[in-house]
C-alpha atoms as a PDB file:
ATOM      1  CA  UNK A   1       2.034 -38.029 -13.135  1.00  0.00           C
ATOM      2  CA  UNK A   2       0.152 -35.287 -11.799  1.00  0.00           C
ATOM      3  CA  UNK A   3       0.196 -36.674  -8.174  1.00  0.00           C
ATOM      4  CA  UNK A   4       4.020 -37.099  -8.369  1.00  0.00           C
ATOM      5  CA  UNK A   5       4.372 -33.543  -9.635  1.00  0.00           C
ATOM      6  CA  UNK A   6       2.305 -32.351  -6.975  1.00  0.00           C
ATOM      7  CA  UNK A   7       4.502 -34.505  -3.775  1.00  0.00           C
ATOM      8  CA  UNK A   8       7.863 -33.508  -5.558  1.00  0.00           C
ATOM      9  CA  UNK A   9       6.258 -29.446  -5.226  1.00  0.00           C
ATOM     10  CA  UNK A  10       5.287 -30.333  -1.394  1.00  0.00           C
ATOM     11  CA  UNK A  11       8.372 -32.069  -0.855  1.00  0.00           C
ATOM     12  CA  UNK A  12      10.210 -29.659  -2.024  1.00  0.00           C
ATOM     13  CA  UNK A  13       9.030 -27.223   0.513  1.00  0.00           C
ATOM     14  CA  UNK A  14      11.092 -27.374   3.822  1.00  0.00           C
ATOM     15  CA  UNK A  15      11.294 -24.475   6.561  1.00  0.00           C
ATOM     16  CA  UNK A  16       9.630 -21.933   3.869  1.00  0.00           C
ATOM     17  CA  UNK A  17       6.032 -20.472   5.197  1.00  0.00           C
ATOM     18  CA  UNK A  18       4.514 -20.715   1.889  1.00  0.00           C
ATOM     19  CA  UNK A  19       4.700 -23.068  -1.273  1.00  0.00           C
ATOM     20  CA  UNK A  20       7.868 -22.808  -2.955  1.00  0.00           C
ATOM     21  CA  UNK A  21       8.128 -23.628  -7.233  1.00  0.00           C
ATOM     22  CA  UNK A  22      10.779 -25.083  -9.251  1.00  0.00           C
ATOM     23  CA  UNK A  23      11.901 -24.855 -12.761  1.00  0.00           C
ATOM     24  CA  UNK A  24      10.327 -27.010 -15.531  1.00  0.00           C
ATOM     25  CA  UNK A  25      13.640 -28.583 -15.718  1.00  0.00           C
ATOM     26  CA  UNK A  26      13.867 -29.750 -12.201  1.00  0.00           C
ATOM     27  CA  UNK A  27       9.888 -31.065 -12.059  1.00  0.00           C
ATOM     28  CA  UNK A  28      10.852 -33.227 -15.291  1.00  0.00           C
ATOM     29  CA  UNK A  29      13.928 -34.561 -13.386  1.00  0.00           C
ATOM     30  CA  UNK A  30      12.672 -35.530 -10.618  1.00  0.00           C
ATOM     31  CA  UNK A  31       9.263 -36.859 -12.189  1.00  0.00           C
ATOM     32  CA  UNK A  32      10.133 -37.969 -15.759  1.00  0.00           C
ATOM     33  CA  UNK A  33      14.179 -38.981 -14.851  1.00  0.00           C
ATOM     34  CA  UNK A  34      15.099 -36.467 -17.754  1.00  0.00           C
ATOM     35  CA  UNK A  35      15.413 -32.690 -17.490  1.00  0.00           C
ATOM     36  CA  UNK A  36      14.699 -32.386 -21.189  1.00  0.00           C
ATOM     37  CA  UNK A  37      10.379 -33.644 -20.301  1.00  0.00           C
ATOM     38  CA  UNK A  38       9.449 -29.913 -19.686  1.00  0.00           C
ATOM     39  CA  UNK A  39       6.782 -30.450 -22.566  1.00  0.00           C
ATOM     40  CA  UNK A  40       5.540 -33.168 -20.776  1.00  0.00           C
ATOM     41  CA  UNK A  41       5.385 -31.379 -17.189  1.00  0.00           C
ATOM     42  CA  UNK A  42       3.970 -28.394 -18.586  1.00  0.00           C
ATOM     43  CA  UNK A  43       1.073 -30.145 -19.851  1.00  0.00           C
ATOM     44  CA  UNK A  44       0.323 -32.645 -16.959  1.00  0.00           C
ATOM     45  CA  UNK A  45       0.863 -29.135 -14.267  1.00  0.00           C
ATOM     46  CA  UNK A  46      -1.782 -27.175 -17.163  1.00  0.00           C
ATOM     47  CA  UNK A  47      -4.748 -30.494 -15.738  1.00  0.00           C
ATOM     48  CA  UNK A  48      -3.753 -29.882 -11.983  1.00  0.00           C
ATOM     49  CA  UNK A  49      -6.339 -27.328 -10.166  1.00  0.00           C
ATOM     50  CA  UNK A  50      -3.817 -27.348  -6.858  1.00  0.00           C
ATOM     51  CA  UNK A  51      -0.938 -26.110  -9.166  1.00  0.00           C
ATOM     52  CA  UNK A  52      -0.031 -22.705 -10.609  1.00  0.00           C
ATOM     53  CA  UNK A  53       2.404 -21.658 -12.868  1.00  0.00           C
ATOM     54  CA  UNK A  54       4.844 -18.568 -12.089  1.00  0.00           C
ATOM     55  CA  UNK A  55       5.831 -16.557 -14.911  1.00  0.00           C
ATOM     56  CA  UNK A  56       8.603 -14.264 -15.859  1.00  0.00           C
ATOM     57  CA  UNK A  57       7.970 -10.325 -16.739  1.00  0.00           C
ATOM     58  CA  UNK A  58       8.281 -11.340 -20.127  1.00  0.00           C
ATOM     59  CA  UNK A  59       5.406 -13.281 -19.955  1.00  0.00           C
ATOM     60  CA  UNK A  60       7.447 -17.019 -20.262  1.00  0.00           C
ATOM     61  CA  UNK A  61       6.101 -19.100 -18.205  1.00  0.00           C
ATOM     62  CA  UNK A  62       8.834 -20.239 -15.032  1.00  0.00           C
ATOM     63  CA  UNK A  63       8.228 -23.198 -13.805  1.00  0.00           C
ATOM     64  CA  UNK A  64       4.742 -25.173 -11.094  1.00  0.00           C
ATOM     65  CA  UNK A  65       4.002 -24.146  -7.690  1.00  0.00           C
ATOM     66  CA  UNK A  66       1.481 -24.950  -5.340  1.00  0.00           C
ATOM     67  CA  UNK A  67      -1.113 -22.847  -5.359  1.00  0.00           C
ATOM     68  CA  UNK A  68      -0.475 -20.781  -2.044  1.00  0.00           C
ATOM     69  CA  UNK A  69      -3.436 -19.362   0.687  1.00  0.00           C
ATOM     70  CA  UNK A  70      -3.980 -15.640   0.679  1.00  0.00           C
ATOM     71  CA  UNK A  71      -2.135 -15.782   4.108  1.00  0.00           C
ATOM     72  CA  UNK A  72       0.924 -17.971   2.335  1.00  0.00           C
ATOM     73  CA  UNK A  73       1.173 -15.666  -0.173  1.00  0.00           C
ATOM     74  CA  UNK A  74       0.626 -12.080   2.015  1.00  0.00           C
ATOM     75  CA  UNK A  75       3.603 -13.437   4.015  1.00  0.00           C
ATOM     76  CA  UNK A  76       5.834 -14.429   0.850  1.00  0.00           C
ATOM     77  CA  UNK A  77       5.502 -10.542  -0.160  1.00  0.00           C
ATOM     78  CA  UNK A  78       7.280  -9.387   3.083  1.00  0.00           C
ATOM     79  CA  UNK A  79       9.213 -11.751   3.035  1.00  0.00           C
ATOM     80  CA  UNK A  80      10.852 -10.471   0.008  1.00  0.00           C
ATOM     81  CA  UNK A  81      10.711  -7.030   1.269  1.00  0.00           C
ATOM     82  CA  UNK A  82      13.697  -8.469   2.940  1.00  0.00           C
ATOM     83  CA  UNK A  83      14.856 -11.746   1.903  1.00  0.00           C
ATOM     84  CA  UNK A  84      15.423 -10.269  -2.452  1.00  0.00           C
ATOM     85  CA  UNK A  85      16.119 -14.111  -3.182  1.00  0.00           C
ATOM     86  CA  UNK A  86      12.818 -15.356  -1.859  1.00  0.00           C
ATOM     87  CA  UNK A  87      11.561 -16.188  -5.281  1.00  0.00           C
ATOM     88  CA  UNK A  88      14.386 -17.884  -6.575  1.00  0.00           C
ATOM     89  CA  UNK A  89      13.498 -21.616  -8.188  1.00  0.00           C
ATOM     90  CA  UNK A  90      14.061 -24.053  -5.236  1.00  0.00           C
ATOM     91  CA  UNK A  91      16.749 -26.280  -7.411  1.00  0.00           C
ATOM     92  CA  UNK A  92      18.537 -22.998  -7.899  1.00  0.00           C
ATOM     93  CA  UNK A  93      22.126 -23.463  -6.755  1.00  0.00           C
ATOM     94  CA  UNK A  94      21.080 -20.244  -4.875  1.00  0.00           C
ATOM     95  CA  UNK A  95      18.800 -21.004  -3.442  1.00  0.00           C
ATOM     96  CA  UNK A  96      17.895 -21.055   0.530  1.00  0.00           C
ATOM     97  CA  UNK A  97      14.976 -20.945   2.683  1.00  0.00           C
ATOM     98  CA  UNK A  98      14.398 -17.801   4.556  1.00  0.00           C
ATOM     99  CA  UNK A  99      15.623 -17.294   7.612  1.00  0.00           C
ATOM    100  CA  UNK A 100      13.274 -17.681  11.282  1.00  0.00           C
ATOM    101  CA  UNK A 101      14.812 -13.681  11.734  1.00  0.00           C
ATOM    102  CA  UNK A 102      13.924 -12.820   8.089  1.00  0.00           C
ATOM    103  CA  UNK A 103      10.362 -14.286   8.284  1.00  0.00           C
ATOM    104  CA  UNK A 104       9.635 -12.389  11.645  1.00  0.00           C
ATOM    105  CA  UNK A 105      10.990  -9.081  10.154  1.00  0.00           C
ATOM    106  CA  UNK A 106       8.794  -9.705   7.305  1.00  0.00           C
ATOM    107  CA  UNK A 107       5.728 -10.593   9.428  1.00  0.00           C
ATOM    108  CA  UNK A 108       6.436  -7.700  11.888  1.00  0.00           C
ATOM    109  CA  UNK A 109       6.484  -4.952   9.225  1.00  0.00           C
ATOM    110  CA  UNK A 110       3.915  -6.609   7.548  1.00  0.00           C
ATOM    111  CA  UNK A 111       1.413  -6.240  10.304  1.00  0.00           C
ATOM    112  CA  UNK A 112       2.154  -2.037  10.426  1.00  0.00           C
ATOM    113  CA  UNK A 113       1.316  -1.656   6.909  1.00  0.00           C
ATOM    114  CA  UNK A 114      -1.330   0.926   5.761  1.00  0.00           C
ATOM    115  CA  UNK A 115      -3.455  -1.375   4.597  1.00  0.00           C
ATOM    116  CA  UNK A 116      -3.804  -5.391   5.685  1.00  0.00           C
ATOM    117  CA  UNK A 117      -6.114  -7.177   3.907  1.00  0.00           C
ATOM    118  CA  UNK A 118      -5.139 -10.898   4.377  1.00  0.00           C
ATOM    119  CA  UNK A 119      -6.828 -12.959   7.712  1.00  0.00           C
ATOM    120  CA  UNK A 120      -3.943 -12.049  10.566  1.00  0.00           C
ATOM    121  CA  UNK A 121      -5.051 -15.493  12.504  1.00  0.00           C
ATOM    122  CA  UNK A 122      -4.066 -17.581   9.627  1.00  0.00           C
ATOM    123  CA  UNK A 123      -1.037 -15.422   9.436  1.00  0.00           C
ATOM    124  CA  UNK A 124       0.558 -15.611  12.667  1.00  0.00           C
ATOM    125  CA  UNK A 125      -0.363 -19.993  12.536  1.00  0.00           C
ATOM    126  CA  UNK A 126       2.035 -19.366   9.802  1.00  0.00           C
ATOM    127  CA  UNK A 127       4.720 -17.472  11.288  1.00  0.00           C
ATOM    128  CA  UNK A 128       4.520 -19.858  14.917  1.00  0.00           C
ATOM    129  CA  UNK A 129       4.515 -22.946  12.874  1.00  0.00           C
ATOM    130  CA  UNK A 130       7.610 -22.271  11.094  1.00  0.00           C
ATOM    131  CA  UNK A 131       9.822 -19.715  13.807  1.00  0.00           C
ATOM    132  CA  UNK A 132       8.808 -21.316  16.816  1.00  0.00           C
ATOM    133  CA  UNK A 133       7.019 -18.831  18.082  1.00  0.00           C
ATOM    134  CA  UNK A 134       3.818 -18.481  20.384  1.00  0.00           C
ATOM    135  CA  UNK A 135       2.149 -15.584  19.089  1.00  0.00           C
ATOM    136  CA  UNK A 136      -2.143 -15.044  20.227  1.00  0.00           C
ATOM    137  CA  UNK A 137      -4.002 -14.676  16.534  1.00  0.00           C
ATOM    138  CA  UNK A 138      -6.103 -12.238  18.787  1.00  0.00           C
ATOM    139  CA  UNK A 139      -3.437 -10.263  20.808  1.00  0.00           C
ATOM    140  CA  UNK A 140      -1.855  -9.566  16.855  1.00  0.00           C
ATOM    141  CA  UNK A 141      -5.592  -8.483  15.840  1.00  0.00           C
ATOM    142  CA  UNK A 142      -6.618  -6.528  18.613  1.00  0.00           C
ATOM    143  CA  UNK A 143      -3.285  -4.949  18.420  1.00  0.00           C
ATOM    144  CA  UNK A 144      -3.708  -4.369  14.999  1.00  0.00           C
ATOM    145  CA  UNK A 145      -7.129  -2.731  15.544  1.00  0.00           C
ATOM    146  CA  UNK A 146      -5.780  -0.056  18.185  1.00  0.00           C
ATOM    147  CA  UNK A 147      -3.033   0.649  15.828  1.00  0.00           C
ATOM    148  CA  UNK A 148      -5.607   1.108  12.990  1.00  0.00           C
ATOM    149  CA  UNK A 149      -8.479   3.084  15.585  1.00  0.00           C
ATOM    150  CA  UNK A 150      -4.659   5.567  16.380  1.00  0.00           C
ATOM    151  CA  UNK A 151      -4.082   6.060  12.947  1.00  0.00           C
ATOM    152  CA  UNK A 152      -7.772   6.965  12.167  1.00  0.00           C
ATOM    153  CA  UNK A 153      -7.378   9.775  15.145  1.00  0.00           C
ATOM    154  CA  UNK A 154      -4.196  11.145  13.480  1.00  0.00           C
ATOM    155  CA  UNK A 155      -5.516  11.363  10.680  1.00  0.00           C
ATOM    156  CA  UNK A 156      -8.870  13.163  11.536  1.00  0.00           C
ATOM    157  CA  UNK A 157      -6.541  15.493  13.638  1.00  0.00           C
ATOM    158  CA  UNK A 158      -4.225  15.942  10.676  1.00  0.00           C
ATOM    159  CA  UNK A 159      -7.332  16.440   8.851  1.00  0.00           C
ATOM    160  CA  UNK A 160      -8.794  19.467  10.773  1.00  0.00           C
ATOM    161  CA  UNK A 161      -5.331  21.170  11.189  1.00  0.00           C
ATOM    162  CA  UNK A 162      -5.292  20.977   7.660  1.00  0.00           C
ATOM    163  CA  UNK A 163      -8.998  22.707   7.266  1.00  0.00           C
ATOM    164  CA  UNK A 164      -8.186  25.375  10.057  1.00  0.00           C
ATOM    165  CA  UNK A 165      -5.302  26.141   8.027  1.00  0.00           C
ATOM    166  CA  UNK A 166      -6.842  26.321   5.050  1.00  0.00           C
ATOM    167  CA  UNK A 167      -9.618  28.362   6.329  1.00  0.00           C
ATOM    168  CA  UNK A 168      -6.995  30.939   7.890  1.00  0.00           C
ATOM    169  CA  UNK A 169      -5.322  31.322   4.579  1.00  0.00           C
ATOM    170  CA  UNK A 170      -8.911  31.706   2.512  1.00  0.00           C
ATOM    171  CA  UNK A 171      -9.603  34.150   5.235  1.00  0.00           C
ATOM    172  CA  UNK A 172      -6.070  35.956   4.530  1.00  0.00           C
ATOM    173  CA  UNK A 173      -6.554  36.239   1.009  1.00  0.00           C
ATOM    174  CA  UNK A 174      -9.791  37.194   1.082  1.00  0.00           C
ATOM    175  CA  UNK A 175      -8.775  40.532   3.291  1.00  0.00           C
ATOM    176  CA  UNK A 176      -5.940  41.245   0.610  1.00  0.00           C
ATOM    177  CA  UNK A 177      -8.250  40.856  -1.879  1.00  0.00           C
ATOM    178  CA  UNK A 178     -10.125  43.661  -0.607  1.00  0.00           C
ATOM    179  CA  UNK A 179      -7.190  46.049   0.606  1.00  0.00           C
ATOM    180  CA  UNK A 180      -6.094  45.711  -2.680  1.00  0.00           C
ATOM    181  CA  UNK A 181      -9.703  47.139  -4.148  1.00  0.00           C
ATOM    182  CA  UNK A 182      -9.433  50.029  -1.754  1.00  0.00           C
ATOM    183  CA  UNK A 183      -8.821  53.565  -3.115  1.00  0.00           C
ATOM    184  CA  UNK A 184      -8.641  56.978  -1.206  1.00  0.00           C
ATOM    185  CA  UNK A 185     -11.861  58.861  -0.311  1.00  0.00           C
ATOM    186  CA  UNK A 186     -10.781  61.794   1.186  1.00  0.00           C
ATOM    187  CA  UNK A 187      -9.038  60.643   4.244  1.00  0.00           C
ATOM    188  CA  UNK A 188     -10.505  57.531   4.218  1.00  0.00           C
ATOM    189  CA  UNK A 189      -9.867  54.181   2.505  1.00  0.00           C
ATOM    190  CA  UNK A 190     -12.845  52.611   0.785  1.00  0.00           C
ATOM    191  CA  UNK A 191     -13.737  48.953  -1.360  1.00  0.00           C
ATOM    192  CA  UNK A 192     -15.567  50.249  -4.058  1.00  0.00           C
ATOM    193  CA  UNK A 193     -17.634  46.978  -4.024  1.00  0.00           C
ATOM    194  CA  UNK A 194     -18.700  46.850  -1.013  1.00  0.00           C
ATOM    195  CA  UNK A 195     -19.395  51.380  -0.642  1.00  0.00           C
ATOM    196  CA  UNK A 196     -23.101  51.676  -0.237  1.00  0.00           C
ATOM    197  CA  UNK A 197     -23.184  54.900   1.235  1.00  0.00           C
ATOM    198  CA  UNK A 198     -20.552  57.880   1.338  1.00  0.00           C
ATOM    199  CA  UNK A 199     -18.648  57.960   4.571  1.00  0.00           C
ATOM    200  CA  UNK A 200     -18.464  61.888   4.439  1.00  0.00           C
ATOM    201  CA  UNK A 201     -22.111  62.848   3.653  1.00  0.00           C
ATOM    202  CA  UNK A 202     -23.846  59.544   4.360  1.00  0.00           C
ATOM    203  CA  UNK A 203     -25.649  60.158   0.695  1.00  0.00           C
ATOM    204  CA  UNK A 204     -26.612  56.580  -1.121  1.00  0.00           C
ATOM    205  CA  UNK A 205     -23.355  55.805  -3.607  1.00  0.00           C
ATOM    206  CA  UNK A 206     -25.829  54.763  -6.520  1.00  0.00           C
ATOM    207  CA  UNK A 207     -22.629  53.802  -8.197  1.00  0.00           C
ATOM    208  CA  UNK A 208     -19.469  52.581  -6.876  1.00  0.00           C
ATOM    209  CA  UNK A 209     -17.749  52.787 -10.102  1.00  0.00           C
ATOM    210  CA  UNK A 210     -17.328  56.652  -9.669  1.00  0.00           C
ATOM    211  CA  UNK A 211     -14.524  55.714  -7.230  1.00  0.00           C
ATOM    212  CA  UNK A 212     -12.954  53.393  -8.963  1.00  0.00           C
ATOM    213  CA  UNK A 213     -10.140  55.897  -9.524  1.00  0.00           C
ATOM    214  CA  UNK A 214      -9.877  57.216  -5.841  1.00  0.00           C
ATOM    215  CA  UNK A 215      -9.366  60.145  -4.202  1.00  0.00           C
ATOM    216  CA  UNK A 216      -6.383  60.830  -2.314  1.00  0.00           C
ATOM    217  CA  UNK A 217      -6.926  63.512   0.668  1.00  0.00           C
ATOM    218  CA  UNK A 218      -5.346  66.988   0.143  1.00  0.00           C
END
């Protein structure tokens, strides 16, 4: 039974650029003859290494799939970025393979991500195989490089604005800092913490703390 599970999954699967899964009801239909075998399914699918199970939030378990590729499954989450019924059961009365436009908007955003783990080459086999189209694997990952080596620029430049600024304003509060230390010698304006000598005599201070209080010229 396994084997027939497994070609009802693959057959199953029609335009879609990754494995698509059906309920337990459906794979005991078309395997067993009776929607009611789900016992039966779920325990053949648990022996199968190729198979996976999808499960709800809630932790029930949905219904088999074929285990997808890293690249099958990348390209299933943009999909549904913005195709929202991309996971629905494939015997759902709902149900409908995604569209060549939805897959390529998928694909396209997909590639400008922050962050793109997945093998690109495998990827765009993918997306030509099932829109038709005649992308290079290493156009798409050279491309993807630049825009990666651009973003690492911005961000160093982003990066040193954000120092200089930060500098200028350490700078700033540093010099308020000490105008707000300053009292009145005479006619001048002195930081008690940094006095060392008197600016009217030129005497040693041997202790700043005497003008803590200030002196404001007559």
């Amino acid at each position: 039974m396994g084997s027939k599970i497994y070609k009802a999954l693959a057959e199953a699967r029609t335009t879609e650029p990754y494995p698509v899964w059906m309920t337990w009801e459906g794979v005991a239909r078309q395997v067993y003859g009776y929607a009611f075998e789900t016992r039966n399914a779920q325990q053949c699918v648990s022996r199968l290494p190729s198979v996976g199970v999808l499960r709800y939030s809630n932790g029930r378990t949905a219904g088999p799939r074929i285990w997808p590729t890293p690249a099958e499954l990348w390209l299933l989450r943009q999909v549904r970025k913005v195709f929202d019924d991309a996971l629905l059961a494939v015997d759902s009365t709902r149900y409908r393979p995604p569209t060549r436009d939805e897959v390529l908007e998928g694909f396209l955003n997909g590639i400008h991500d922050h962050k793109v783990t997945v093998d690109l080459g495998q990827v765009v086999t993918l997306v030509n195989g099932c829109c038709g189209t005649s992308f290079d694997a290493a156009d798409v990952l050279w491309w993807r490089l630049g825009l990666e080596r651009r973003r690492a620029q911005e961000r160093n430049a982003y990066l040193n604005r954000l120092s200089a600024g930060m500098s200028r304003l350490c700078i700033e509060r540093a010099r308020q800092e000490v105008e707000a230390r300053k009292v009145w010698l005479g006619p001048w304006r002195v930081d008690p913490q940094q006095l060392t000598e008197c600016p009217c005599c030129h005497q040693e201070v041997m202790s700043p703390a005497v003008f803590s209080q200030g002196v404001r010229a007559g």
